[in-house]
Protein backbone atom coordinates (compact mmCIF):
# COMPACT_ATOMS: atom_id res chain seq x y z
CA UNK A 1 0.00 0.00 0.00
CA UNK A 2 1.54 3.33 -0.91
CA UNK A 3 0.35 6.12 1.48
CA UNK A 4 1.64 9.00 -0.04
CA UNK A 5 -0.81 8.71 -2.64
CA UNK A 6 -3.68 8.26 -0.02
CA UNK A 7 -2.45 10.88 2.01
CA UNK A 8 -2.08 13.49 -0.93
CA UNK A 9 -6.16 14.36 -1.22
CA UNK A 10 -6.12 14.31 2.60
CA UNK A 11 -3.95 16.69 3.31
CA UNK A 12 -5.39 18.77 0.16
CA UNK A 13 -8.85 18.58 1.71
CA UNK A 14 -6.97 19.89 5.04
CA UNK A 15 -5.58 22.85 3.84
CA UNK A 16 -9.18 23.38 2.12
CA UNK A 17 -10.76 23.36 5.78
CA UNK A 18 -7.81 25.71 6.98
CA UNK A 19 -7.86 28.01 4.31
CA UNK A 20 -11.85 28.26 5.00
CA UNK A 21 -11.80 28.40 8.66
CA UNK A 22 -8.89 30.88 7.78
CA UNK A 23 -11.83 33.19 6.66
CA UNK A 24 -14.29 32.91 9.65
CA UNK A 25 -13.36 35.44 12.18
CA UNK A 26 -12.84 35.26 15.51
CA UNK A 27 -14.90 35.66 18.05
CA UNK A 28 -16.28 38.40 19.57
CA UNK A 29 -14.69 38.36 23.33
CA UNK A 30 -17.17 40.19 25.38
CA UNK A 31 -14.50 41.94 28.72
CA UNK A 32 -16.71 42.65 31.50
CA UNK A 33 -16.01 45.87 32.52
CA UNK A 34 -14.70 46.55 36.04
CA UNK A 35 -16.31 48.86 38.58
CA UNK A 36 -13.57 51.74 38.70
CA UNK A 37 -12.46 51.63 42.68
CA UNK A 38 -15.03 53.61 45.56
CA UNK A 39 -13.49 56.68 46.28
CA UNK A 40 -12.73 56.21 50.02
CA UNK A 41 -10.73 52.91 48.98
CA UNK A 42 -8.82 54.63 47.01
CA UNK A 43 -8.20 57.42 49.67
CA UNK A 44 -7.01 53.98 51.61
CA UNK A 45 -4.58 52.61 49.45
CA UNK A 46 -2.76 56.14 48.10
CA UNK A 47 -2.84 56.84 52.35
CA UNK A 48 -1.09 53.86 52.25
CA UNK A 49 1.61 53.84 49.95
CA UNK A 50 2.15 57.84 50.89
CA UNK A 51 2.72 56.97 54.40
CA UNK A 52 4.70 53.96 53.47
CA UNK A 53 6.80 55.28 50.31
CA UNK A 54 10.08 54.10 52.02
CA UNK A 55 9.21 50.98 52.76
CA UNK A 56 8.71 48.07 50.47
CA UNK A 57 5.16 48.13 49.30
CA UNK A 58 3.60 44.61 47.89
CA UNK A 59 0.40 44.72 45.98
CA UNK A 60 -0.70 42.79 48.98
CA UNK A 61 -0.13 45.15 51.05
CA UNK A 62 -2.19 48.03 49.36
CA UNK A 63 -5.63 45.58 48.62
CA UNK A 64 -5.26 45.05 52.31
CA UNK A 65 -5.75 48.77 52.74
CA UNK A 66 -8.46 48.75 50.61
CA UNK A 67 -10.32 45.96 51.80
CA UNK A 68 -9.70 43.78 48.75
CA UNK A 69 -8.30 40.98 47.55
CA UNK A 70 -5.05 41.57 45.03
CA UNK A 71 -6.56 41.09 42.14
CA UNK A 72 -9.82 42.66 42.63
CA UNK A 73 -8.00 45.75 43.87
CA UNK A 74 -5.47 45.78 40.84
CA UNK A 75 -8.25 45.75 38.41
CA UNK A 76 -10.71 48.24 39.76
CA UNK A 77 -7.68 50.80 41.26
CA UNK A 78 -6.40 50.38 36.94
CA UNK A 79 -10.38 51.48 36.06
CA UNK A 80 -10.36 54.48 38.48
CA UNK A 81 -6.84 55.53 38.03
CA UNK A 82 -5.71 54.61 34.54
CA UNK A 83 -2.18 52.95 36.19
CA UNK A 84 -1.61 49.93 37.45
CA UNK A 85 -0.88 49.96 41.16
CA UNK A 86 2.73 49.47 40.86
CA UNK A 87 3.18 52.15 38.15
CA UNK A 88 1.22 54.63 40.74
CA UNK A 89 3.62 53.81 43.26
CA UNK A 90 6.68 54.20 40.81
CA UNK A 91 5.02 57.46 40.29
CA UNK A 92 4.62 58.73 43.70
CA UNK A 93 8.23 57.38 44.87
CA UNK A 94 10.10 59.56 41.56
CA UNK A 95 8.03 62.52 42.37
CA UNK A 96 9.05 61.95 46.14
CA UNK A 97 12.30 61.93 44.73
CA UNK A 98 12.19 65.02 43.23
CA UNK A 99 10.88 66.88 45.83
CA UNK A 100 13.95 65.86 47.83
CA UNK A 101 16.57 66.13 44.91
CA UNK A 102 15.12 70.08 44.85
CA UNK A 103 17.13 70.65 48.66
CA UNK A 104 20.87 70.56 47.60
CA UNK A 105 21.67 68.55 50.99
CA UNK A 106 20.32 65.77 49.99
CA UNK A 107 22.47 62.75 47.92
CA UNK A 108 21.24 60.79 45.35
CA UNK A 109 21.33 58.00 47.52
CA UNK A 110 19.68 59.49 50.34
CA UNK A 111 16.69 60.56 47.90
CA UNK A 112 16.36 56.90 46.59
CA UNK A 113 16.62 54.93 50.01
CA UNK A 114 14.19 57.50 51.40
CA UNK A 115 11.68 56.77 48.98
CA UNK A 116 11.69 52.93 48.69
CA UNK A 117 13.99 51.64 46.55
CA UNK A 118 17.31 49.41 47.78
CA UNK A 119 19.61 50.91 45.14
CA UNK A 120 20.74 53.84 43.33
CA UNK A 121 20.78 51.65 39.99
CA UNK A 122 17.39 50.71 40.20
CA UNK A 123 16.28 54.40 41.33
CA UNK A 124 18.48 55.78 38.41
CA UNK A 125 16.91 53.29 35.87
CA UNK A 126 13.50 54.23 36.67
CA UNK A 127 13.74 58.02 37.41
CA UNK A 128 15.19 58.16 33.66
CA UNK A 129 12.38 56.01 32.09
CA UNK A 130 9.27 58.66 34.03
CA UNK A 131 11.49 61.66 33.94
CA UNK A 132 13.74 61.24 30.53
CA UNK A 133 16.93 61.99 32.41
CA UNK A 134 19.51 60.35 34.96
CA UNK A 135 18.13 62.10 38.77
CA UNK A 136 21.80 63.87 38.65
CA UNK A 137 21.25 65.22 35.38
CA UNK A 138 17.68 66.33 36.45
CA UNK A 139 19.23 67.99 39.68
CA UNK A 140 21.89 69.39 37.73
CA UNK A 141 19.18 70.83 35.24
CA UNK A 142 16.69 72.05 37.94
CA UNK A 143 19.33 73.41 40.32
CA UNK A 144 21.48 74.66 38.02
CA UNK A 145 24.70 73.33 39.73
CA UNK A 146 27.66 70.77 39.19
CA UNK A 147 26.41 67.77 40.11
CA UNK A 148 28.66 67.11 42.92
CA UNK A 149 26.04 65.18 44.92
């Protein structure tokens, strides 16, 4: 028995049904859309992570000053805010940052410990990708001096 020439309409008739189901579009996924977060849970959580921006701050940790679980929070603190959690709190730690990068006396490393994160590589690479520049460049820029911090 020679299957090749069995298998030749077969596999023709396959790549019939293909190129047809090829042409039936997908379908329609229906996303239930989520409740944007109650106001006075999201006073809770951005309490939270204001009063706690030098600490470490898990997503845990700010559902459980909602009242939520993680992913309930996540979703509905995304509809009310437009960021995820973790962005916001990126966010609020570089703008920290700057606030405390305005005073001369303070070092970079001082700035980025004070706000949460464990090193000055991490804070570097992430005040560049929000503000565009390297935090001693932006000092340097918005102080107008030398950089020798």
């Amino acid at each position: 028995m020679d299957l090749s020439i069995s298998s030749r309409p077969m596999h023709r008739e396959s790549s019939l049904a293909r190129a047809d189901w090829a042409a039936v579009p997908p379908p329609v996924v229906h996303r239930r859309t989520v409740a944007a977060l109650a106001k006075w849970r999201l006073n809770k959580a951005t309490d939270f992570i204001e009063a706690n921006l030098a600490t470490p701050i898990l997503l845990a940790d700010m559902a459980a000053a909602a009242g939520l679980t993680r992913m309930h929070f996540a979703a509905q603190f995304r509809a009310a805010t437009g960021l995820r959690p973790r962005e916001y709190l990126l966010r609020r730690r570089i703008e920290r940052a700057q606030a405390l990068l305005a005073t001369p006396e303070v070092s970079l490393v001082d700035a980025a410990l004070s706000v949460g994160f464990q090193t000055q590589a991490h804070f570097s690479a992430v005040f560049r990708r929000f503000v565009g520049q390297t935090p001693g460049g932006w000092r340097r820029v918005n102080l107008g001096t030398s950089g020798n911090h």
